[in-house]
N, C-alpha and C. Protein backbone atom coordinates (compact mmCIF):
# COMPACT_ATOMS: atom_id res chain seq x y z
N UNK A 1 -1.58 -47.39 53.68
CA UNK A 1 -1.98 -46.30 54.55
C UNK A 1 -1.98 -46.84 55.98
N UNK A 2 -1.27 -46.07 56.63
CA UNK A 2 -1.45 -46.71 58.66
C UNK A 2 -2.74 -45.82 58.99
N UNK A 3 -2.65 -46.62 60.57
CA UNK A 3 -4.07 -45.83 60.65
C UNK A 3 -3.99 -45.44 61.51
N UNK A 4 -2.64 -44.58 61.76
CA UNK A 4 -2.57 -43.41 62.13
C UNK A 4 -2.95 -42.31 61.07
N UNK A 5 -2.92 -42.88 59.73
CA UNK A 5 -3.10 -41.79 58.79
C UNK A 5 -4.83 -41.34 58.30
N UNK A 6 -5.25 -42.66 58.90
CA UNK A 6 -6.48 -42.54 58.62
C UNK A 6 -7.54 -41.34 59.01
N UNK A 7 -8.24 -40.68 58.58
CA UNK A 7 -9.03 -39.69 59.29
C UNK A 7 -10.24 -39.87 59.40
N UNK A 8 -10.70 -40.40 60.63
CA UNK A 8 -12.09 -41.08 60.84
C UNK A 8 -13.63 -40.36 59.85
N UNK A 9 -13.05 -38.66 60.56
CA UNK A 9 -14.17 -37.93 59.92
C UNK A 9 -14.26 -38.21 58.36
N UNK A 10 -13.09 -38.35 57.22
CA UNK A 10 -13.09 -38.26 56.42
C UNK A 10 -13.64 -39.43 56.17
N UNK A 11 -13.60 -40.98 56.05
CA UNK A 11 -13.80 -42.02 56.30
C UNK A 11 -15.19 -42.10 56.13
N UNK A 12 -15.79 -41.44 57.28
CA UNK A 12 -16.99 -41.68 57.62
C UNK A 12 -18.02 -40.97 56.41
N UNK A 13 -17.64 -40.04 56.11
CA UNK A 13 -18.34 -39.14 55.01
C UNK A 13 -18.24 -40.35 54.17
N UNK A 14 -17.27 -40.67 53.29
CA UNK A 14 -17.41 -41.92 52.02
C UNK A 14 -18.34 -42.89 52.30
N UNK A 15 -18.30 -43.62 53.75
CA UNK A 15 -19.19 -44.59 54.51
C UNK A 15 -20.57 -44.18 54.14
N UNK A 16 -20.95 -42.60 54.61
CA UNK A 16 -22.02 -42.29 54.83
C UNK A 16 -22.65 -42.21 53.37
N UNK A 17 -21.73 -41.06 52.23
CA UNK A 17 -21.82 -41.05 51.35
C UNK A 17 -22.37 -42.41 50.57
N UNK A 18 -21.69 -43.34 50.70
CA UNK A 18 -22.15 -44.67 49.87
C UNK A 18 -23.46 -45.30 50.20
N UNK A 19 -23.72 -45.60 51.80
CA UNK A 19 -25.07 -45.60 52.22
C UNK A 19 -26.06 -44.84 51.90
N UNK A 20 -26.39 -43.59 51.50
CA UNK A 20 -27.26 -42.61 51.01
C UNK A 20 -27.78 -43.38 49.31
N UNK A 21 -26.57 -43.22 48.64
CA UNK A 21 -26.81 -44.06 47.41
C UNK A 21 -27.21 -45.04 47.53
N UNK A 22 -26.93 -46.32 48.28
CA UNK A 22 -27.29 -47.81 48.36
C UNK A 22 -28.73 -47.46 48.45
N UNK A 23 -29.15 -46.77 49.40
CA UNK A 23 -30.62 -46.68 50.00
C UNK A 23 -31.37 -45.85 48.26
N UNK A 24 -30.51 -44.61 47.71
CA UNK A 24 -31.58 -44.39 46.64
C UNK A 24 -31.60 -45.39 45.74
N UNK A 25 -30.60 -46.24 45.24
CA UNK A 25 -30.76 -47.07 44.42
C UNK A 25 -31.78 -48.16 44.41
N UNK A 26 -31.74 -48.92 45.79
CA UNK A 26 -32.71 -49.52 46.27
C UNK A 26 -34.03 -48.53 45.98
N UNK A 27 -34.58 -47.97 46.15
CA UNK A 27 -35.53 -46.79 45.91
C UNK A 27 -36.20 -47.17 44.58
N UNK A 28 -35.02 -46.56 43.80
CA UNK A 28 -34.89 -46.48 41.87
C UNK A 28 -35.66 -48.11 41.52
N UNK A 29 -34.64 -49.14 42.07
CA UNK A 29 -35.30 -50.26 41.73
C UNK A 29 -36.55 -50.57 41.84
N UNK A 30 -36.81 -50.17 43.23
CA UNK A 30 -38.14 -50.78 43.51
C UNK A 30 -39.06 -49.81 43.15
N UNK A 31 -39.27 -49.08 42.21
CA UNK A 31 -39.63 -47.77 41.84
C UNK A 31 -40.02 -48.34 40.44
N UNK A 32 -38.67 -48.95 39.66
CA UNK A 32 -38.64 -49.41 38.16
C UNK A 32 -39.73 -51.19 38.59
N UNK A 33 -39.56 -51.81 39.40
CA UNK A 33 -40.39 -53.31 39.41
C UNK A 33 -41.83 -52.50 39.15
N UNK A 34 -41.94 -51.69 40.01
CA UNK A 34 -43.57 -51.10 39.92
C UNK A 34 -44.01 -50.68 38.91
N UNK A 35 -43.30 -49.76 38.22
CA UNK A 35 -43.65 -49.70 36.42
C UNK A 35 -43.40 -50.81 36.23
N UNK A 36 -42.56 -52.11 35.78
CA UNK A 36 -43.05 -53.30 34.79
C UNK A 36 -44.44 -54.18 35.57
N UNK A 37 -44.69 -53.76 36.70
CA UNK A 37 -45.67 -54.48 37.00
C UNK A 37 -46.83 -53.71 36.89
N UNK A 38 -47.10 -52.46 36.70
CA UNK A 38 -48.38 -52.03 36.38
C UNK A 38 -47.97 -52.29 34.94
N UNK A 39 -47.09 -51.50 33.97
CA UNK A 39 -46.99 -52.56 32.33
C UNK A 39 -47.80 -53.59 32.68
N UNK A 40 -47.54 -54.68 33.14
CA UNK A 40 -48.31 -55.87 33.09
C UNK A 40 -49.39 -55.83 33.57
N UNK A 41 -49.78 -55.43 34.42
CA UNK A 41 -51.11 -55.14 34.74
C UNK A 41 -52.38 -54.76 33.61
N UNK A 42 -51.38 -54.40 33.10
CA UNK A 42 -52.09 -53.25 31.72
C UNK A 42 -52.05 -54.46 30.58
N UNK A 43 -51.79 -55.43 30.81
CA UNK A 43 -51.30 -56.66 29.24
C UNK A 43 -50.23 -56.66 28.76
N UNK A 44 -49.49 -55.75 28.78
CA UNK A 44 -47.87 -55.76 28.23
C UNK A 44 -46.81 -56.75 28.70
N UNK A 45 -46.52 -57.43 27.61
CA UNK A 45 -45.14 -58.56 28.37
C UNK A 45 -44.09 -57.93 28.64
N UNK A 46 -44.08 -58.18 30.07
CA UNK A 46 -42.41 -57.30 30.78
C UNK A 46 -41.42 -57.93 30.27
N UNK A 47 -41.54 -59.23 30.03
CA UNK A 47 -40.21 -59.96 28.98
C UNK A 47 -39.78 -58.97 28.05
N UNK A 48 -40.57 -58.63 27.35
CA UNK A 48 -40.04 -58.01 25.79
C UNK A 48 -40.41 -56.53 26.03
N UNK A 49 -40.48 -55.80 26.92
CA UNK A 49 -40.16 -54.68 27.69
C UNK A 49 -38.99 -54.32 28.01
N UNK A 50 -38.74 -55.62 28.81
CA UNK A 50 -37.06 -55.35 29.44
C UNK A 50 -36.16 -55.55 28.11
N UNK A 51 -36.47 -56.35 27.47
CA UNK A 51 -35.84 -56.51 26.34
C UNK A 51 -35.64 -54.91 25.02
N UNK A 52 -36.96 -54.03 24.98
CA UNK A 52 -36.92 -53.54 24.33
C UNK A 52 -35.86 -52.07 24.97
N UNK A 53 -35.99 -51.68 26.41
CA UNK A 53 -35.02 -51.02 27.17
C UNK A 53 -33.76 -51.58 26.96
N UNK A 54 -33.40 -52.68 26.97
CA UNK A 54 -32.04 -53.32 26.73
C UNK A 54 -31.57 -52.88 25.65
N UNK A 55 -31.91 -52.95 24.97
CA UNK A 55 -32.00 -52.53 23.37
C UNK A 55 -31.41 -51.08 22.89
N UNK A 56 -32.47 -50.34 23.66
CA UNK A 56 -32.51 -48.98 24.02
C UNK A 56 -31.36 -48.18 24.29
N UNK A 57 -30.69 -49.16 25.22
CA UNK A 57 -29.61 -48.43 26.04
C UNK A 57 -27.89 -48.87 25.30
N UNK A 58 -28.09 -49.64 24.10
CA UNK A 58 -27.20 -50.26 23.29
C UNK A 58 -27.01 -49.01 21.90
N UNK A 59 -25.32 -49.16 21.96
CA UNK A 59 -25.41 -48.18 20.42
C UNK A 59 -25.82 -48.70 19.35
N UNK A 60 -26.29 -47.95 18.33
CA UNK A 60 -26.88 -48.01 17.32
C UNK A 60 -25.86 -49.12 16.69
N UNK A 61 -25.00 -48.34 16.23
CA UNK A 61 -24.30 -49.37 15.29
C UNK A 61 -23.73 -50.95 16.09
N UNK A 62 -23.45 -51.26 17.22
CA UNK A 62 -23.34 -51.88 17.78
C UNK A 62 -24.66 -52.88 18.02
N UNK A 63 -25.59 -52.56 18.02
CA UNK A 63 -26.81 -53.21 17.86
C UNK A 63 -27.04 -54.07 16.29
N UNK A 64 -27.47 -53.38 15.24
CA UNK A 64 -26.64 -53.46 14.03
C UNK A 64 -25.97 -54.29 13.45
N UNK A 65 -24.89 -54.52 14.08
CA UNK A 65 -23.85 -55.50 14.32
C UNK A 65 -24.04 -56.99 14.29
N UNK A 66 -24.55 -56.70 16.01
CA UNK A 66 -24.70 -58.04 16.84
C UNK A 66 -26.05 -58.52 16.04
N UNK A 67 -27.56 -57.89 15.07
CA UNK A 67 -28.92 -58.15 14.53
C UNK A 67 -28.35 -59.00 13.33
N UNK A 68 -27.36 -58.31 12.79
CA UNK A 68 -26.90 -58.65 11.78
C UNK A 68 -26.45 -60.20 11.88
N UNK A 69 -25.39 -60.41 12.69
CA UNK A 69 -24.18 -61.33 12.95
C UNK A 69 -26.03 -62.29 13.61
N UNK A 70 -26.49 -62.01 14.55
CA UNK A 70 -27.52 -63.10 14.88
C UNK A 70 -28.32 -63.35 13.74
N UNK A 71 -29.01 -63.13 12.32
CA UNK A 71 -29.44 -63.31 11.26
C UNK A 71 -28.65 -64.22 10.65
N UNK A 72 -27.24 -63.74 10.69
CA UNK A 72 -26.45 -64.97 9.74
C UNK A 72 -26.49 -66.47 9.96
N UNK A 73 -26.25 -66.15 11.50
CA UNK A 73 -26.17 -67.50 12.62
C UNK A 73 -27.75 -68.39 12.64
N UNK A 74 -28.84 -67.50 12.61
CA UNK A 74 -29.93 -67.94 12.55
C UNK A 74 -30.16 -68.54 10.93
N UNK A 75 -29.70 -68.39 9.87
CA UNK A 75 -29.73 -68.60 8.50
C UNK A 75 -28.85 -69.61 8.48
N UNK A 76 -27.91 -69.58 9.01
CA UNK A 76 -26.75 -70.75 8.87
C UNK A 76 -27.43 -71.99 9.81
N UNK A 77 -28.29 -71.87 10.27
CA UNK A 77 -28.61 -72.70 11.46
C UNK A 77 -30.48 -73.46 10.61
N UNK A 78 -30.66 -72.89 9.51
CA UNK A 78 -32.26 -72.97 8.54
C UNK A 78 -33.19 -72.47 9.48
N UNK A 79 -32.70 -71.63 10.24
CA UNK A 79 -34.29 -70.83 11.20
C UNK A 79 -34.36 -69.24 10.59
N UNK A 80 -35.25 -69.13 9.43
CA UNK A 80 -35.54 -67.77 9.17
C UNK A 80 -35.93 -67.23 10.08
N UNK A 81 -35.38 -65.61 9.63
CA UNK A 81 -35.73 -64.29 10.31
C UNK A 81 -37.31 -63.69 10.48
């Protein structure tokens, strides 16, 4: 693309556009630290919080899978489940 072809106005909207998001995301995050830190506040380990969301956001059977395949590895290795 030359930039003669470029169209500033248009440009600038995507620019602007992406900055709006950067700033809510930043937001979201620091939004989500504050829930695991009142969680903890409260006694809950944010370790196995984040872990259990991780989890969460994984497909079923794909989860499944990988519980499975880590059981074998853990059995093949003499560390029961």
């Amino acid at each position: 693309m030359s930039t003669n072809a470029i169209e500033a106005g248009h440009l600038m909207a995507f620019i602007e556009r992406i900055e709006r998001l950067e700033e809510d995301k930043k937001t979201v995050s620091d939004e989500i630290k504050d829930v695991y830190s009142e969680a903890k506040g409260t006694g809950y380990d944010v370790k196995i919080i984040r872990k259990i969301v991780s989890i969460r956001k994984q497909d079923q059977d794909k989860r499944r899978e990988e519980e499975e395949i880590l059981e074998l590895y853990l059995q093949a290795l003499g560390m029961q489940v």
